[in-house]
Protein backbone atom coordinates (compact mmCIF):
# COMPACT_ATOMS: atom_id res chain seq x y z
CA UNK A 1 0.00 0.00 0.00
CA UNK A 2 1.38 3.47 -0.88
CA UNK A 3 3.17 5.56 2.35
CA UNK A 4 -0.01 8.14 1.71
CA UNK A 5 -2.51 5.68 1.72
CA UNK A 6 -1.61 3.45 5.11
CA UNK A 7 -1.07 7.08 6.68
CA UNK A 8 -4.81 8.27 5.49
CA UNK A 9 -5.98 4.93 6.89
CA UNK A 10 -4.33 5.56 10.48
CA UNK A 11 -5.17 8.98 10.51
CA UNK A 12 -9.12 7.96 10.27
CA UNK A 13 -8.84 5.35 12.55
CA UNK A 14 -7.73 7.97 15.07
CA UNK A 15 -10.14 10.26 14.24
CA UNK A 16 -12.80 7.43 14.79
CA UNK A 17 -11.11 6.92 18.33
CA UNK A 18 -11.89 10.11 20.41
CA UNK A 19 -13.91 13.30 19.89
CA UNK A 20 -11.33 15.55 19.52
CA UNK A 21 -7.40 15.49 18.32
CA UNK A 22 -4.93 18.67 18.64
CA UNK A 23 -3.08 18.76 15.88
CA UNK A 24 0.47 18.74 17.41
CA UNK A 25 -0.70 15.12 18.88
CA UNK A 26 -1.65 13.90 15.86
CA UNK A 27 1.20 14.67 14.19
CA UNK A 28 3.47 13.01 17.04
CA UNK A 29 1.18 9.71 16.86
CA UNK A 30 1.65 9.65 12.57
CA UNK A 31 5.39 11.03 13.01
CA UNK A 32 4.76 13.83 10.35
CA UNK A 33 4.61 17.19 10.40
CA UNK A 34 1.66 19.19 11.35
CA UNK A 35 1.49 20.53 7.57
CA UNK A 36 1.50 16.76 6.48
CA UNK A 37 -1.27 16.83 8.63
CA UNK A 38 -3.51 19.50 7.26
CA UNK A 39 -2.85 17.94 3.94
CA UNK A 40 -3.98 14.46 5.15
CA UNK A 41 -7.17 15.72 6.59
CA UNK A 42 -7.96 17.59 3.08
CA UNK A 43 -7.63 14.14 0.97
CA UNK A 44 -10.11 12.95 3.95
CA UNK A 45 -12.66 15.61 3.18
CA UNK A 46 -12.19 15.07 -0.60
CA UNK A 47 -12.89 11.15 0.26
CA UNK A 48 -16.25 12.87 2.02
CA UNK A 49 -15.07 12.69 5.32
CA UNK A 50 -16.55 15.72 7.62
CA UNK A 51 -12.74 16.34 9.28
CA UNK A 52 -13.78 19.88 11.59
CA UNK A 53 -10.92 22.12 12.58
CA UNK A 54 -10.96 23.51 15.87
CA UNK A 55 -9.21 26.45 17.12
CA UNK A 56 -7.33 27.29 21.21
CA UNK A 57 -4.34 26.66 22.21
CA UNK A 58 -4.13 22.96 21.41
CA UNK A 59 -6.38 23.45 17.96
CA UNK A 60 -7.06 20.67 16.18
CA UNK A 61 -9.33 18.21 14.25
CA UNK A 62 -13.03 16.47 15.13
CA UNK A 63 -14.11 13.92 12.74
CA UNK A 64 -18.31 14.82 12.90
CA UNK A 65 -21.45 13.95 10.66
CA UNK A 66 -21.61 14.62 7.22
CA UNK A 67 -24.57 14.53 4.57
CA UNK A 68 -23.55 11.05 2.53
CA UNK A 69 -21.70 8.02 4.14
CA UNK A 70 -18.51 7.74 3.42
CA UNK A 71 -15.89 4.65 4.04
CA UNK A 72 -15.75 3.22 7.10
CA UNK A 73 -12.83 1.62 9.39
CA UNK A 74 -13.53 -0.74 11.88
CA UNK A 75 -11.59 -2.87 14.04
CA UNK A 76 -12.14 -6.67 14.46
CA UNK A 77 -14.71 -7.09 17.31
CA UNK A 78 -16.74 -3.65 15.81
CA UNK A 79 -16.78 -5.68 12.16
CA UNK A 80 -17.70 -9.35 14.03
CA UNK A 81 -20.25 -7.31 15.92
CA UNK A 82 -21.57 -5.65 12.77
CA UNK A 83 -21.66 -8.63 11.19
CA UNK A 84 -23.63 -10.40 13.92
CA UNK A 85 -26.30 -7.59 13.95
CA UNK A 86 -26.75 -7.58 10.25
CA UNK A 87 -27.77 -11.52 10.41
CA UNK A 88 -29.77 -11.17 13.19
CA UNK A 89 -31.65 -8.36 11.39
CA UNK A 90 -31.66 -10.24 8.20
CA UNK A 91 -33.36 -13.41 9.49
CA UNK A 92 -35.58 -12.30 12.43
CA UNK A 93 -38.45 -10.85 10.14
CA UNK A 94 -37.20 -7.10 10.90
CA UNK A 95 -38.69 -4.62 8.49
CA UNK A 96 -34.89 -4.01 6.85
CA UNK A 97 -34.39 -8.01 6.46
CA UNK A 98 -33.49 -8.06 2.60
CA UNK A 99 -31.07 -4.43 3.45
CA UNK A 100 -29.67 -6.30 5.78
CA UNK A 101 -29.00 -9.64 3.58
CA UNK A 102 -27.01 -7.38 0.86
CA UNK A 103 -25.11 -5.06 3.79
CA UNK A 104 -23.92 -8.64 5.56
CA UNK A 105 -22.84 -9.58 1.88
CA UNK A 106 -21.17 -6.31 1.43
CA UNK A 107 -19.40 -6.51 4.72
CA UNK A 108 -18.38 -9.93 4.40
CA UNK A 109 -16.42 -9.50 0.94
CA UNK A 110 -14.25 -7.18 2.62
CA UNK A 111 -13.46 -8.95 5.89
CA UNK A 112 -10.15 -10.39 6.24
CA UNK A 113 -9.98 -14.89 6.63
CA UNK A 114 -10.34 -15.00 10.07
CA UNK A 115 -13.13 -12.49 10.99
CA UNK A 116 -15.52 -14.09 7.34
CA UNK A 117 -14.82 -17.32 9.38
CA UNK A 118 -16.01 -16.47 12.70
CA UNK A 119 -19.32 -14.71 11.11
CA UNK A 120 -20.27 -17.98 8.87
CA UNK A 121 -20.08 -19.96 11.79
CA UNK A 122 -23.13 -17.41 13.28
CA UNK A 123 -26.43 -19.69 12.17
CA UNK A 124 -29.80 -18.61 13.55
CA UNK A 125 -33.28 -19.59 14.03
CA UNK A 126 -36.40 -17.22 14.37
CA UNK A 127 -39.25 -19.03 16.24
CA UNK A 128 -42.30 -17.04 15.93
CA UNK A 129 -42.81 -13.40 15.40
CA UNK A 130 -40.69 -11.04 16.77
CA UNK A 131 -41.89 -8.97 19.52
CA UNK A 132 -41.58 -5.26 19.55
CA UNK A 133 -40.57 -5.05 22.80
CA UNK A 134 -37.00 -3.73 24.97
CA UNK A 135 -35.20 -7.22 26.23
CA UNK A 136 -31.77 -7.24 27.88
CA UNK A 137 -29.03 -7.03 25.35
CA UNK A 138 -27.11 -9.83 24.26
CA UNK A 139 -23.63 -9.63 23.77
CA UNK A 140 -22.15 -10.20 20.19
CA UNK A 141 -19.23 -12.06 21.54
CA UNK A 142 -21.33 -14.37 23.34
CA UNK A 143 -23.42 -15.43 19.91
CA UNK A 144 -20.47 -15.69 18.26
CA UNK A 145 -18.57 -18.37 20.85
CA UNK A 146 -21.98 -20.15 21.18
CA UNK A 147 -22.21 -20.59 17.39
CA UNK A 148 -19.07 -21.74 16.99
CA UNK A 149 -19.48 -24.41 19.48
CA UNK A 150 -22.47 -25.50 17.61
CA UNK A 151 -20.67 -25.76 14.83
CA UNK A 152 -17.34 -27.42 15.90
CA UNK A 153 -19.82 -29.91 17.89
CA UNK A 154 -18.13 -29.41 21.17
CA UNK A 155 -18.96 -29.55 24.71
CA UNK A 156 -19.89 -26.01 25.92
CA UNK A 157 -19.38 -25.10 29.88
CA UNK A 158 -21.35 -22.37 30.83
CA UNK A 159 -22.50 -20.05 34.06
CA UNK A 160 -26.38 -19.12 33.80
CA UNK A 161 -27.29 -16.48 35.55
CA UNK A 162 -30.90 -16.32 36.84
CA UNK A 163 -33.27 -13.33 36.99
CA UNK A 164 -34.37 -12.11 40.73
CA UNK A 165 -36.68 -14.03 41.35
CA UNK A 166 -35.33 -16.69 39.78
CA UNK A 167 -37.10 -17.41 35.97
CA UNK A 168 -34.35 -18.86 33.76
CA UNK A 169 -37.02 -19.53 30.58
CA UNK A 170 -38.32 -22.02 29.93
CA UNK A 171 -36.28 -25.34 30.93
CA UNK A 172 -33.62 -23.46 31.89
CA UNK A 173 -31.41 -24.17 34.53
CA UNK A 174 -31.54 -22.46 38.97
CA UNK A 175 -28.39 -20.76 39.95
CA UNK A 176 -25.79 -23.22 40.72
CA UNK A 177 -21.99 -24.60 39.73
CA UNK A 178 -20.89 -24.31 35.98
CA UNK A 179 -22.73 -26.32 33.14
CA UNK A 180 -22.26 -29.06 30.57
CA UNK A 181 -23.68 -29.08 27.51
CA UNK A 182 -24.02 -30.15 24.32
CA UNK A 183 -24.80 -27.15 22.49
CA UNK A 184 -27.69 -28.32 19.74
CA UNK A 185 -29.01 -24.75 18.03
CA UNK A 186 -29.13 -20.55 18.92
CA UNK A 187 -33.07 -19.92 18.88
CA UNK A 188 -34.39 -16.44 18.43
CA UNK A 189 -37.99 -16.06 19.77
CA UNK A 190 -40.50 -12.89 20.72
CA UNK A 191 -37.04 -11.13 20.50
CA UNK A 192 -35.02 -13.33 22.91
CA UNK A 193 -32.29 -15.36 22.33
CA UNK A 194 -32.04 -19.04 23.51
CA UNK A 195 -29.54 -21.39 23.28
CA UNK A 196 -31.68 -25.06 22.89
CA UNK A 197 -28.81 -27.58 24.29
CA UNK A 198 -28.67 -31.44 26.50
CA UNK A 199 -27.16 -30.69 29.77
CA UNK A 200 -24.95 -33.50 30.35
CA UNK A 201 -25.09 -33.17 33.92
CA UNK A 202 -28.98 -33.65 34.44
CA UNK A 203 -29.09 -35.91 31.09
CA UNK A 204 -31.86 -33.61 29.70
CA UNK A 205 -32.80 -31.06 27.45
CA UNK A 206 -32.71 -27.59 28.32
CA UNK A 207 -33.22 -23.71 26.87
CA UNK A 208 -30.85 -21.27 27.88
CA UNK A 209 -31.80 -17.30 28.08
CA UNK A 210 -28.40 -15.94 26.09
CA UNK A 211 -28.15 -13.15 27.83
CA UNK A 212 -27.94 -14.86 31.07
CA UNK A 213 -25.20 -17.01 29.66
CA UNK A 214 -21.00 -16.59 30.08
CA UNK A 215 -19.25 -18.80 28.18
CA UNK A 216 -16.15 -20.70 30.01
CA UNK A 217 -12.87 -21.94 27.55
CA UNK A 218 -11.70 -23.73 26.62
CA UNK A 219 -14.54 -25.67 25.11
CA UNK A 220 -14.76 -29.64 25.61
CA UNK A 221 -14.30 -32.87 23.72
CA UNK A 222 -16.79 -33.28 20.53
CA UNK A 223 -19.43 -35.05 20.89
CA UNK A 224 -22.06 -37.08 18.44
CA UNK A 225 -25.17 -34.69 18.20
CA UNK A 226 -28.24 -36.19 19.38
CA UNK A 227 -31.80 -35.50 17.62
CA UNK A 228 -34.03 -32.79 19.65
CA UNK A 229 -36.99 -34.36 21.15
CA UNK A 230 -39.55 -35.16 17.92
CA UNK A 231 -37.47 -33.84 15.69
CA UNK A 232 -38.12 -30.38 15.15
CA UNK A 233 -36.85 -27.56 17.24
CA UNK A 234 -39.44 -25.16 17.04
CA UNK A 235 -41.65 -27.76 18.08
CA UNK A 236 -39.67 -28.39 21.23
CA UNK A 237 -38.97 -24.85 22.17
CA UNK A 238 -42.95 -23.83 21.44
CA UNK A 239 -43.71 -26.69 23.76
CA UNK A 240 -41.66 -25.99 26.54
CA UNK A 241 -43.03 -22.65 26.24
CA UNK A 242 -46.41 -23.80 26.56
CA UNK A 243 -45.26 -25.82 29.56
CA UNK A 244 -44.67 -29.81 28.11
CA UNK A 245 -41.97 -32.02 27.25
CA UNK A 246 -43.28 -32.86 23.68
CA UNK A 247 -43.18 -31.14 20.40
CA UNK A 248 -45.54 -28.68 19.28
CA UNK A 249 -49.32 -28.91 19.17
CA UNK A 250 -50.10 -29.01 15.11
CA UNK A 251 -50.53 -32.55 14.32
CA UNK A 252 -49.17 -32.06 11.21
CA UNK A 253 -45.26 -30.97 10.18
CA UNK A 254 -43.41 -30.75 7.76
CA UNK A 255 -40.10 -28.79 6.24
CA UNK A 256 -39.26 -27.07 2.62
CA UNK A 257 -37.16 -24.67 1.34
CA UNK A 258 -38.26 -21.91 -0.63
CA UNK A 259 -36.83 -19.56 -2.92
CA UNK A 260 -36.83 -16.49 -0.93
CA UNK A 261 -34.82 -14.22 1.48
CA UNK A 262 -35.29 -15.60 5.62
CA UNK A 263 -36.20 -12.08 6.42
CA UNK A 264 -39.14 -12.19 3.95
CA UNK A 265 -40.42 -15.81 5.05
CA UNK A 266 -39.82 -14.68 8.76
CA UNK A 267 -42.04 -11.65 8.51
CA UNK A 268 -45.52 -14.00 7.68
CA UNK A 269 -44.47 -16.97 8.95
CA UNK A 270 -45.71 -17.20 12.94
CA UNK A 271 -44.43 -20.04 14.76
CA UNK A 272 -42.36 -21.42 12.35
CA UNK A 273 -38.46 -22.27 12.08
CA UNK A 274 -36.82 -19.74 9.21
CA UNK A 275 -33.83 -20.62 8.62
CA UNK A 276 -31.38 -18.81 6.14
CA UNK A 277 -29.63 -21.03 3.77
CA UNK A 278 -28.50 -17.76 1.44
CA UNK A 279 -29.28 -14.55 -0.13
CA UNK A 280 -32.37 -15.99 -1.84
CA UNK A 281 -33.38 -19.48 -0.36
CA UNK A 282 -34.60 -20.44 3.46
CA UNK A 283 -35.56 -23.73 5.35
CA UNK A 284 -39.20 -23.45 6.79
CA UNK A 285 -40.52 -26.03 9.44
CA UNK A 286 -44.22 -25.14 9.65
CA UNK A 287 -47.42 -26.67 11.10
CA UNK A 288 -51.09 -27.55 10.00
CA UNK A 289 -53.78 -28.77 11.14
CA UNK A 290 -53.90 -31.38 7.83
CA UNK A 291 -51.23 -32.54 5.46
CA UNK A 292 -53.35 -30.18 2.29
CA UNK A 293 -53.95 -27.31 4.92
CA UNK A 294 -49.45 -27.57 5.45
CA UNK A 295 -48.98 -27.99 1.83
CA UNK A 296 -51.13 -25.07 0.81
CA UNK A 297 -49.33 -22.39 3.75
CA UNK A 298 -45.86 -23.49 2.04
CA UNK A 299 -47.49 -22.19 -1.46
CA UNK A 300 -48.81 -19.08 -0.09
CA UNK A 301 -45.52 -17.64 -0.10
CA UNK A 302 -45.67 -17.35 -4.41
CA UNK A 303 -41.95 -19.23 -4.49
CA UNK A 304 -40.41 -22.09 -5.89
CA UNK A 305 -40.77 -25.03 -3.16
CA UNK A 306 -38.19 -27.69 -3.03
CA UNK A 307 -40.40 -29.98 -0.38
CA UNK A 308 -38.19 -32.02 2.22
CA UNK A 309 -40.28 -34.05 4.29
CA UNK A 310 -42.31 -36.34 5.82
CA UNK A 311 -43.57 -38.47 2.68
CA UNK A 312 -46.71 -36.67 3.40
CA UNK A 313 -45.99 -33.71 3.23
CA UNK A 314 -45.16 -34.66 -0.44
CA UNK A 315 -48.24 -36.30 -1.15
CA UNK A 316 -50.36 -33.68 0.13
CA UNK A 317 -48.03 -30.82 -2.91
CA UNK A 318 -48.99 -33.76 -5.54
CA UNK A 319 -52.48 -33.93 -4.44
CA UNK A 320 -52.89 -29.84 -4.35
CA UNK A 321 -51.26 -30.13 -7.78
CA UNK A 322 -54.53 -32.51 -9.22
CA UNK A 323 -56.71 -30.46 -7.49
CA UNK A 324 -55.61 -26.97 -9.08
CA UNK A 325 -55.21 -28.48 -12.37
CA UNK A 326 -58.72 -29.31 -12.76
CA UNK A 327 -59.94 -26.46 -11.09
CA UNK A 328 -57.76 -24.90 -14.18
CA UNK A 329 -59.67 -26.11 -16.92
């Protein structure tokens, strides 16, 4: 990179750092002269970065607000964090879902190996609508090492913190010594994260409020992972919800993926699983009350529908399919 350029670079990524640089500093920190200085921050404001002068006895520079957005810097945990936000957005049904798919996209391109690597590991699953409604924040960090131990298939120990009084969500665990688990999938649900996970220490299942959670490392051995209860994990997560052990009340389920964005699915699709499998295509879990009733929600979305399962659920898209053609004629 050109002397100028890796010099502009640090010079905005000071600028980013506090409100307010004199001008003599910043010229000791880049180890140029102040006049290099005033010439940097003029190739910033050509670039369409808003650099302020300031005048007193230690005048200086204030990088401020501007009216179009220009390049940004960030370091590593601001661009994992960005990163982490963006997916969230872009498969939770938020109202800027699809902006969100192409800014993740755009972000991604540009990070370096081992930041893109720690971001792909990030997989989520909306259950339900999301709720428009403050919760506790959850810490980027946190999704991120929780992912990736879903991922690598290794044994997580964890503290869980409980609420006062004690309400650790449904399933979840009272206050107590650290935790074993076999971290299964990162759940988002009425705008709460849950991690769904079989505690090896009470040889059950068990749903974790994230934000209650603090990852310990290192992680454990890998282990084989085990199939939810019935199968489906928004089933098991609505049911604990609703206070059972079992799966979720539809007597029908099934799973396809469609040709279309998670954040557009996630929007319309209640209490189903969305899960993003690209730009353009998502897994859906949904329930019905009959195997036509499942087959015709799936349609509803106006996509191309590449049906997984149960046998069923197959028969009931070629049935539909004899149905509408006559009604056709």
């Amino acid at each position: 990179m050109p002397k100028t350029s890796a010099r502009l670079l640090s010079l905005l990524s000071l600028l980013q750092a506090r409100r307010d640089w004199p001008g003599a500093l910043l010229a000791e920190r880049l180890g140029v002269s102040a006049r290099t200085v005033r010439r940097d921050v003029d190739r910033l404001r050509e670039l369409g970065y808003p650099v302020a002068a300031f005048k007193g006895p230690d005048g200086g520079y204030r990088l401020g607000a501007g009216t179009r957005l220009p390049p940004l810097l960030f370091d590593d945990e601001q661009a994992v964090a960005l990163a982490v936000a963006l997916r969230t957005a872009a498969v939770t049904g938020a109202a800027v879902g699809e902006d969100a798919e192409r800014a993740l996209a755009t972000v991604r391109q540009v990070m370096p190996e081992r930041l893109r690597h720690r971001v792909d590991m990030l997989r989520v699953t909306a259950v339900g609508r999301p709720v428009e409604r403050p919760h506790p924040p959850v810490d980027g960090a946190v999704l991120v090492a929780l992912s990736a131990a879903v991922h690598a298939r290794e044994v997580l120990r964890l503290d869980h913190t409980p609420a006062a009084p004690p309400d650790d969500g449904p399933g979840g665990p009272a206050a107590g010594p650290p935790r074993r688990v076999e971290p299964h999938h990162l759940v988002t649900r009425g705008g709460r994260w849950y991690l769904v996970a079989y505690d090896l220490d009470r040889a059950d299942w068990r749903t974790f409020r994230v934000d209650r959670i603090t990852p310990r490392t290192p992680t454990g051995p890998r282990f084989t992972p085990r199939e939810v209860p019935g199968g489906d994990v928004a089933a098991f997560v609505a049911g604990r919800f609703r206070g059972g052990e079992g799966p979720g009340e539809w007597p029908c389920r099934g799973e396809a993926v469609l040709a279309l964005p998670a954040a557009t699915v996630s929007r319309f699709a209640q209490d189903a699983v969305v899960e993003g499998l690209g730009p353009d295509r998502c897994r859906v879990v949904l329930g019905s009350w009959s195997w036509p009733a499942l087959a015709a929600a799936f349609g509803r979305f106006d996509a191309g529908i590449e049906a997984v399962g149960p046998q069923e659920l197959k028969d009931a898209f070629a049935l539909l399919a004899r149905r509408y053609a006559r009604a056709a004629v």
